[in-house]
PDB file of N, CA and C in Angstrom:
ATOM      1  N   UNK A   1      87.456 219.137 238.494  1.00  0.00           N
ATOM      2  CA  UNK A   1      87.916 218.376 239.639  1.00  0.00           C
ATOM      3  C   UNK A   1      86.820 218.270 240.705  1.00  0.00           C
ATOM      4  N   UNK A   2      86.136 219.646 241.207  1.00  0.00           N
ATOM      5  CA  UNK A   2      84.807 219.439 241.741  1.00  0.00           C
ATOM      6  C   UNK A   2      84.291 218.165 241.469  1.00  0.00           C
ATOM      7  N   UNK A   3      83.273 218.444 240.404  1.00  0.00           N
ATOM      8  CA  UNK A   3      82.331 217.442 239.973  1.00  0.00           C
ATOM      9  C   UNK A   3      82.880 215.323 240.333  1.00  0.00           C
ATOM     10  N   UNK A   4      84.095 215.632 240.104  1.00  0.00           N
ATOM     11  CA  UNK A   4      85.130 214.310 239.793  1.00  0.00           C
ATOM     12  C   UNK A   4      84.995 213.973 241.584  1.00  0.00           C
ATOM     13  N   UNK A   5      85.325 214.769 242.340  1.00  0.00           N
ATOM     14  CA  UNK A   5      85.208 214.587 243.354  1.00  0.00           C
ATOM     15  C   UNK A   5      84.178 214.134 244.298  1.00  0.00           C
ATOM     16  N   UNK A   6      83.128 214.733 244.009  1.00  0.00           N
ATOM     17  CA  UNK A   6      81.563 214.936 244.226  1.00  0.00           C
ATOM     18  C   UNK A   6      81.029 213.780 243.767  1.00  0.00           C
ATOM     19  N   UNK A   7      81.162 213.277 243.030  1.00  0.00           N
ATOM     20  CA  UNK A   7      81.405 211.489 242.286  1.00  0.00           C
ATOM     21  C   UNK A   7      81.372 210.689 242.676  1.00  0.00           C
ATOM     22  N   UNK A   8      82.898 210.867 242.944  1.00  0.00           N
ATOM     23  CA  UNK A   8      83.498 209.906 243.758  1.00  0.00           C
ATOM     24  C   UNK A   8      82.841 209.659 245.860  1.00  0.00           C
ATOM     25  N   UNK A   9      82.943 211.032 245.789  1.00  0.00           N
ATOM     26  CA  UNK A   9      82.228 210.711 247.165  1.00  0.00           C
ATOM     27  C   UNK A   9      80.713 210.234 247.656  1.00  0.00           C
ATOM     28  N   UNK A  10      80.089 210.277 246.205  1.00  0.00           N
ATOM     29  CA  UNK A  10      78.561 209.860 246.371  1.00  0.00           C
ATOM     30  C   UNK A  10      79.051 208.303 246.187  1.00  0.00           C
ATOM     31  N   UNK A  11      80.173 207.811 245.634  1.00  0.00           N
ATOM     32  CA  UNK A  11      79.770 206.253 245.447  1.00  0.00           C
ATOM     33  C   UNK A  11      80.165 206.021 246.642  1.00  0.00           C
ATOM     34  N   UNK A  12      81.248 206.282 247.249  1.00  0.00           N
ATOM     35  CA  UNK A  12      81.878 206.473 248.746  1.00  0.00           C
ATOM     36  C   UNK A  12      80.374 206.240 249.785  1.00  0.00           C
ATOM     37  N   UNK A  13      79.221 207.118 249.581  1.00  0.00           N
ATOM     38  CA  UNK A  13      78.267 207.411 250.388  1.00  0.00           C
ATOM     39  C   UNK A  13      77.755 206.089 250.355  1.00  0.00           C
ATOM     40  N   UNK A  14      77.323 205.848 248.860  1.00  0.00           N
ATOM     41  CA  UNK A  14      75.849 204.850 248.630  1.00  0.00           C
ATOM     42  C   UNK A  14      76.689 203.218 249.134  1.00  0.00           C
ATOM     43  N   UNK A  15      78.371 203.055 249.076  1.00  0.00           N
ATOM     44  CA  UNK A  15      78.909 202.416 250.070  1.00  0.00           C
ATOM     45  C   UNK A  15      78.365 202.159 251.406  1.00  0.00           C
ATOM     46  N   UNK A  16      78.422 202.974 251.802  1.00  0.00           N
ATOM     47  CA  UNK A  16      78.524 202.976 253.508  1.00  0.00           C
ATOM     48  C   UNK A  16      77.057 203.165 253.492  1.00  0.00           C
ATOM     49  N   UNK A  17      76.439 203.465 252.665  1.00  0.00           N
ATOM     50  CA  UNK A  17      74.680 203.036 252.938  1.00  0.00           C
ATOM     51  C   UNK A  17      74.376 201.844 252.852  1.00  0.00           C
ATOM     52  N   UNK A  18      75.240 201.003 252.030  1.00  0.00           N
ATOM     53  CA  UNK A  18      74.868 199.523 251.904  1.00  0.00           C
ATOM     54  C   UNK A  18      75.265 198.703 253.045  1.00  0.00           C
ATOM     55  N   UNK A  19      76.717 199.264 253.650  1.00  0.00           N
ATOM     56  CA  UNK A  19      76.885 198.781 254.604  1.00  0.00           C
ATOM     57  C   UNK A  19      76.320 198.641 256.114  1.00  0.00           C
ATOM     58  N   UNK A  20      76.310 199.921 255.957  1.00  0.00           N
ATOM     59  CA  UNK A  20      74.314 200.537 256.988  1.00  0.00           C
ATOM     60  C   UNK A  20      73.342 199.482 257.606  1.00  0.00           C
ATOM     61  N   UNK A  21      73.008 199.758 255.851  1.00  0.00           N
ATOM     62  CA  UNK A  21      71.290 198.700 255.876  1.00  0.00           C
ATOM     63  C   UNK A  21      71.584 197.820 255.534  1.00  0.00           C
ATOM     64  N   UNK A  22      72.773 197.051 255.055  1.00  0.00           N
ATOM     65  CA  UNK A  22      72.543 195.471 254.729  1.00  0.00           C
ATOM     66  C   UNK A  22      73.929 194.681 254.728  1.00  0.00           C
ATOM     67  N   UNK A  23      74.762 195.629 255.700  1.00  0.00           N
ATOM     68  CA  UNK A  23      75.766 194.587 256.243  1.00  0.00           C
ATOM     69  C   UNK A  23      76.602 194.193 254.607  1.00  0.00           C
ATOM     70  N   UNK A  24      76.607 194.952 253.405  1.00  0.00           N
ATOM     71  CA  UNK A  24      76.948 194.389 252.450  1.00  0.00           C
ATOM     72  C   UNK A  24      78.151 195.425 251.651  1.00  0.00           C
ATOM     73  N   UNK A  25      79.471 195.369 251.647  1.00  0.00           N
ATOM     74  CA  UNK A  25      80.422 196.097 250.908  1.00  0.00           C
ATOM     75  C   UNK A  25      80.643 195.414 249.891  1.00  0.00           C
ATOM     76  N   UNK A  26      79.633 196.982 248.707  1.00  0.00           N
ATOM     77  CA  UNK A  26      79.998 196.644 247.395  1.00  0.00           C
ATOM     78  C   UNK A  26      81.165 196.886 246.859  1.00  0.00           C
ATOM     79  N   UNK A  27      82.072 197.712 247.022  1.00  0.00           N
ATOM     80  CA  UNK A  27      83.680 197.813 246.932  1.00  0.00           C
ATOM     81  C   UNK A  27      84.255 196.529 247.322  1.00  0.00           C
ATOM     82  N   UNK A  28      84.632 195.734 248.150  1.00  0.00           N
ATOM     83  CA  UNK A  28      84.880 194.837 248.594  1.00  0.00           C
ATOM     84  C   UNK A  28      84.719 193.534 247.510  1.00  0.00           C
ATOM     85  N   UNK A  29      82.998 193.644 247.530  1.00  0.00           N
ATOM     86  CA  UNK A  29      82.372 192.452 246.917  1.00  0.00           C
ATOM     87  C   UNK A  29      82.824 192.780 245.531  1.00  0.00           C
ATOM     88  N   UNK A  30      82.997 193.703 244.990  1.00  0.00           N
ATOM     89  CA  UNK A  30      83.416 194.153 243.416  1.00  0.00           C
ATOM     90  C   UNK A  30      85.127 193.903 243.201  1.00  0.00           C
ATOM     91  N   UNK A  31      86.028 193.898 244.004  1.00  0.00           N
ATOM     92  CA  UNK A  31      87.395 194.028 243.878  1.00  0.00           C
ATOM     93  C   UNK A  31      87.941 193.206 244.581  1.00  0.00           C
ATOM     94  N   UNK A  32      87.294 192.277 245.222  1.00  0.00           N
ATOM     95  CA  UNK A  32      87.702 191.210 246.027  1.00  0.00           C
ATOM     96  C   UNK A  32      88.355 190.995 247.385  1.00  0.00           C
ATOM     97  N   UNK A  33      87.796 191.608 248.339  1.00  0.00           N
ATOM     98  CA  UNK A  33      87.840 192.052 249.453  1.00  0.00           C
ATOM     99  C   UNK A  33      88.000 193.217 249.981  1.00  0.00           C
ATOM    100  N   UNK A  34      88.645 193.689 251.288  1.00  0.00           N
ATOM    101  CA  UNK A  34      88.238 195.164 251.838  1.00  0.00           C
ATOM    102  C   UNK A  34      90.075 194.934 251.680  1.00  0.00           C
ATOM    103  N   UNK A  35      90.945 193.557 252.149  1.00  0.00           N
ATOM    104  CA  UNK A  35      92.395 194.228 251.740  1.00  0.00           C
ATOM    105  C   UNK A  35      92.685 194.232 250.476  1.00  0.00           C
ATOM    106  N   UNK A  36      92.356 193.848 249.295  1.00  0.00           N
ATOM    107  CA  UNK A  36      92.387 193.516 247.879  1.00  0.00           C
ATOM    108  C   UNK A  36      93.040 195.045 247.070  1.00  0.00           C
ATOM    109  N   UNK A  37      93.626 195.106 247.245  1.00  0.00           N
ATOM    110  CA  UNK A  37      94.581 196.194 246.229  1.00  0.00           C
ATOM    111  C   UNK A  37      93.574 197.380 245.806  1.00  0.00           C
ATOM    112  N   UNK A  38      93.085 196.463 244.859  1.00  0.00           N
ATOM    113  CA  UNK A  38      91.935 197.273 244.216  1.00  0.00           C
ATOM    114  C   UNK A  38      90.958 198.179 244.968  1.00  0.00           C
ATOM    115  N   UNK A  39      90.415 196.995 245.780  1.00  0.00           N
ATOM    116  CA  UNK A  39      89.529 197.903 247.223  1.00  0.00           C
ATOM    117  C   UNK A  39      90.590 198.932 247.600  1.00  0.00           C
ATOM    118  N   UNK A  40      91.713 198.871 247.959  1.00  0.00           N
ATOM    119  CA  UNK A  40      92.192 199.813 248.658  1.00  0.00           C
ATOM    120  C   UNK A  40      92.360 201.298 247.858  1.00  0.00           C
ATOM    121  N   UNK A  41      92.380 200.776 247.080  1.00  0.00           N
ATOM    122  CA  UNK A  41      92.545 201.970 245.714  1.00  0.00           C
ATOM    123  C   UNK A  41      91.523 202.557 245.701  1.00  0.00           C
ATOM    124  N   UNK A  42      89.996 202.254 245.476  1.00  0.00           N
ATOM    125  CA  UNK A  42      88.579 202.823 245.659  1.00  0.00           C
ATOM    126  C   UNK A  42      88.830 203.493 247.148  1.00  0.00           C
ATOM    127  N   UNK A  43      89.416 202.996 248.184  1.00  0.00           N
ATOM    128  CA  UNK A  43      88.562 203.852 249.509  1.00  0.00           C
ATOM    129  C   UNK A  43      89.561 204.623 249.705  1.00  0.00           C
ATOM    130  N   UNK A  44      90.938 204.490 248.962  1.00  0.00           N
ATOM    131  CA  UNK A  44      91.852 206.027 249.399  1.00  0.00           C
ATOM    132  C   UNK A  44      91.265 207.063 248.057  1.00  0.00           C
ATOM    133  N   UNK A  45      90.478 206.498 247.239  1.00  0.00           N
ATOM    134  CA  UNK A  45      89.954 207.781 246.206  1.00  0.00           C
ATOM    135  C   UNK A  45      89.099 208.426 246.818  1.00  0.00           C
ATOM    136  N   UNK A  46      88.040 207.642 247.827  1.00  0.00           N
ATOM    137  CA  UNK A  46      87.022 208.027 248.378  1.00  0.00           C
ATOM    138  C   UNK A  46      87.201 209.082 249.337  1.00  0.00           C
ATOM    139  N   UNK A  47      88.664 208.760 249.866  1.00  0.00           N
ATOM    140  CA  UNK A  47      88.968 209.459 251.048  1.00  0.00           C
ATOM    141  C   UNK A  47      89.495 210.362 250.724  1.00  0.00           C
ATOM    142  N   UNK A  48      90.216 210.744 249.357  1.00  0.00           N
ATOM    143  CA  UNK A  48      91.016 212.232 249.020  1.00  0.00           C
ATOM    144  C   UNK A  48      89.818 212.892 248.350  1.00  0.00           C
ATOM    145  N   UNK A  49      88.849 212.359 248.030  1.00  0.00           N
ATOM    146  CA  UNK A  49      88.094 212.928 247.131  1.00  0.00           C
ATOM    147  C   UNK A  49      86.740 213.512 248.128  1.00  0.00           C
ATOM    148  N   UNK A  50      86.749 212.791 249.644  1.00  0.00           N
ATOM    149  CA  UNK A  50      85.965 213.473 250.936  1.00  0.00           C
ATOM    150  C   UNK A  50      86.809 214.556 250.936  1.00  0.00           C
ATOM    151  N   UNK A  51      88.248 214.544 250.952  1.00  0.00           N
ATOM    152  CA  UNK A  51      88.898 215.559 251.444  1.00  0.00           C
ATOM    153  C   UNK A  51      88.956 217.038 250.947  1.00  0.00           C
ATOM    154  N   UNK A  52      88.815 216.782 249.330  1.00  0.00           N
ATOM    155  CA  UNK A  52      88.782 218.107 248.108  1.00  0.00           C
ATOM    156  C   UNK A  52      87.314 218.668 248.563  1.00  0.00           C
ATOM    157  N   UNK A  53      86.188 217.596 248.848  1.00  0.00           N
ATOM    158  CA  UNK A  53      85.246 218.299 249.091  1.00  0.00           C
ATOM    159  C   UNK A  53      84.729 218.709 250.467  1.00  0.00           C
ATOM    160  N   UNK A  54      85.661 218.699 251.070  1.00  0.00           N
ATOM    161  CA  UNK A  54      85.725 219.968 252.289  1.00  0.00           C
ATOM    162  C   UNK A  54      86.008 221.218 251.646  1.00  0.00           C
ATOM    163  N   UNK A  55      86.623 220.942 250.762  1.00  0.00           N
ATOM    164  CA  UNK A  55      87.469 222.764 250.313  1.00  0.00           C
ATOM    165  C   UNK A  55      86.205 223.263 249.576  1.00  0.00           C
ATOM    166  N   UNK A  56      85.161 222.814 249.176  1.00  0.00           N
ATOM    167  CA  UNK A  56      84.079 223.458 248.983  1.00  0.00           C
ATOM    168  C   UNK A  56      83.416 224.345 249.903  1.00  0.00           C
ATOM    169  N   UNK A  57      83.273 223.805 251.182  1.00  0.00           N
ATOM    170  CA  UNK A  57      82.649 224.412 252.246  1.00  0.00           C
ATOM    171  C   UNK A  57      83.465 226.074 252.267  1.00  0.00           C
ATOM    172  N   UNK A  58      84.299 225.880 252.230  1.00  0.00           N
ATOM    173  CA  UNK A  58      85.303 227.489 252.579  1.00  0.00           C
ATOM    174  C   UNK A  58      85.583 228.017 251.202  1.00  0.00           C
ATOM    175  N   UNK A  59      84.888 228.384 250.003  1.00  0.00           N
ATOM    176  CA  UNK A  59      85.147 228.947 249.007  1.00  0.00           C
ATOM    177  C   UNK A  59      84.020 229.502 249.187  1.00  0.00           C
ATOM    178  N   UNK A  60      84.388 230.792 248.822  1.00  0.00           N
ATOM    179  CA  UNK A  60      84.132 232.227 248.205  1.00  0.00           C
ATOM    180  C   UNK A  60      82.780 231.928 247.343  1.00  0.00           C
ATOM    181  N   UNK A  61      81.613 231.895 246.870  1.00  0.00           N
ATOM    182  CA  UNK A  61      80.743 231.703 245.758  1.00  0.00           C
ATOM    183  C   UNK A  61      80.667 233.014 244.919  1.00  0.00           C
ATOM    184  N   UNK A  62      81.013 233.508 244.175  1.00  0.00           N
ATOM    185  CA  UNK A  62      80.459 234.592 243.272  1.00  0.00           C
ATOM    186  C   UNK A  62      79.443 235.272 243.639  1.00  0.00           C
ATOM    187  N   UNK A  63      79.378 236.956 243.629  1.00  0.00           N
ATOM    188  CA  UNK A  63      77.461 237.239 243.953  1.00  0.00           C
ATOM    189  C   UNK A  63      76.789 237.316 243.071  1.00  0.00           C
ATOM    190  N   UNK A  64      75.936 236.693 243.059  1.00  0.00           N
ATOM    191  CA  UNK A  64      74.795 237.099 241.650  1.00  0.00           C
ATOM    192  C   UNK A  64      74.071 238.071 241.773  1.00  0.00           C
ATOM    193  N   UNK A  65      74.089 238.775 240.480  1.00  0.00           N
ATOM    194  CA  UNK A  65      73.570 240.235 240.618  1.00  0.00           C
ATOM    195  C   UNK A  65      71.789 240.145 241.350  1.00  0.00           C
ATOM    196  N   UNK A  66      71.684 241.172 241.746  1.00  0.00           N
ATOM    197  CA  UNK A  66      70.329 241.362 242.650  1.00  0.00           C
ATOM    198  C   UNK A  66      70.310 240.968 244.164  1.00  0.00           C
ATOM    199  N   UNK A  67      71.250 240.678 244.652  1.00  0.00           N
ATOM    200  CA  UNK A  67      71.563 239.907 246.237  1.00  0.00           C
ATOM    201  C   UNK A  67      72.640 240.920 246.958  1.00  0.00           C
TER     202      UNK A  67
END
């Protein structure tokens, strides 16, 4: 679920980088607008899948031996 998440939020990122530098939403332009069903479906994945990866920040990591 990590990884799935982590995924999802890098396409989420390289989004809002396009939108950034070139005024251009590829979600949008791919699914046929920003209200288009589909779009909406990509940016609430984007947004539960920002959300799982908060719960990274506050987990425990294992110690690896020698530390």
């Amino acid at each position: 679920m990590d990884i799935i998440a982590l995924i999802i939020s890098i396409i989420g990122c390289l989004n809002w980088g396009l939108i950034g530098l070139f005024q251009f939403d590829l979600v949008a332009w791919l699914f046929g607008g920003q209200s288009a069903l589909l779009s909406r479906v990509v940016y609430t994945l984007v947004g539960l899948a920002g959300l799982w990866d908060i719960t990274l920040l506050f987990r425990r990591l294992p110690k690896v031996d020698g530390e």
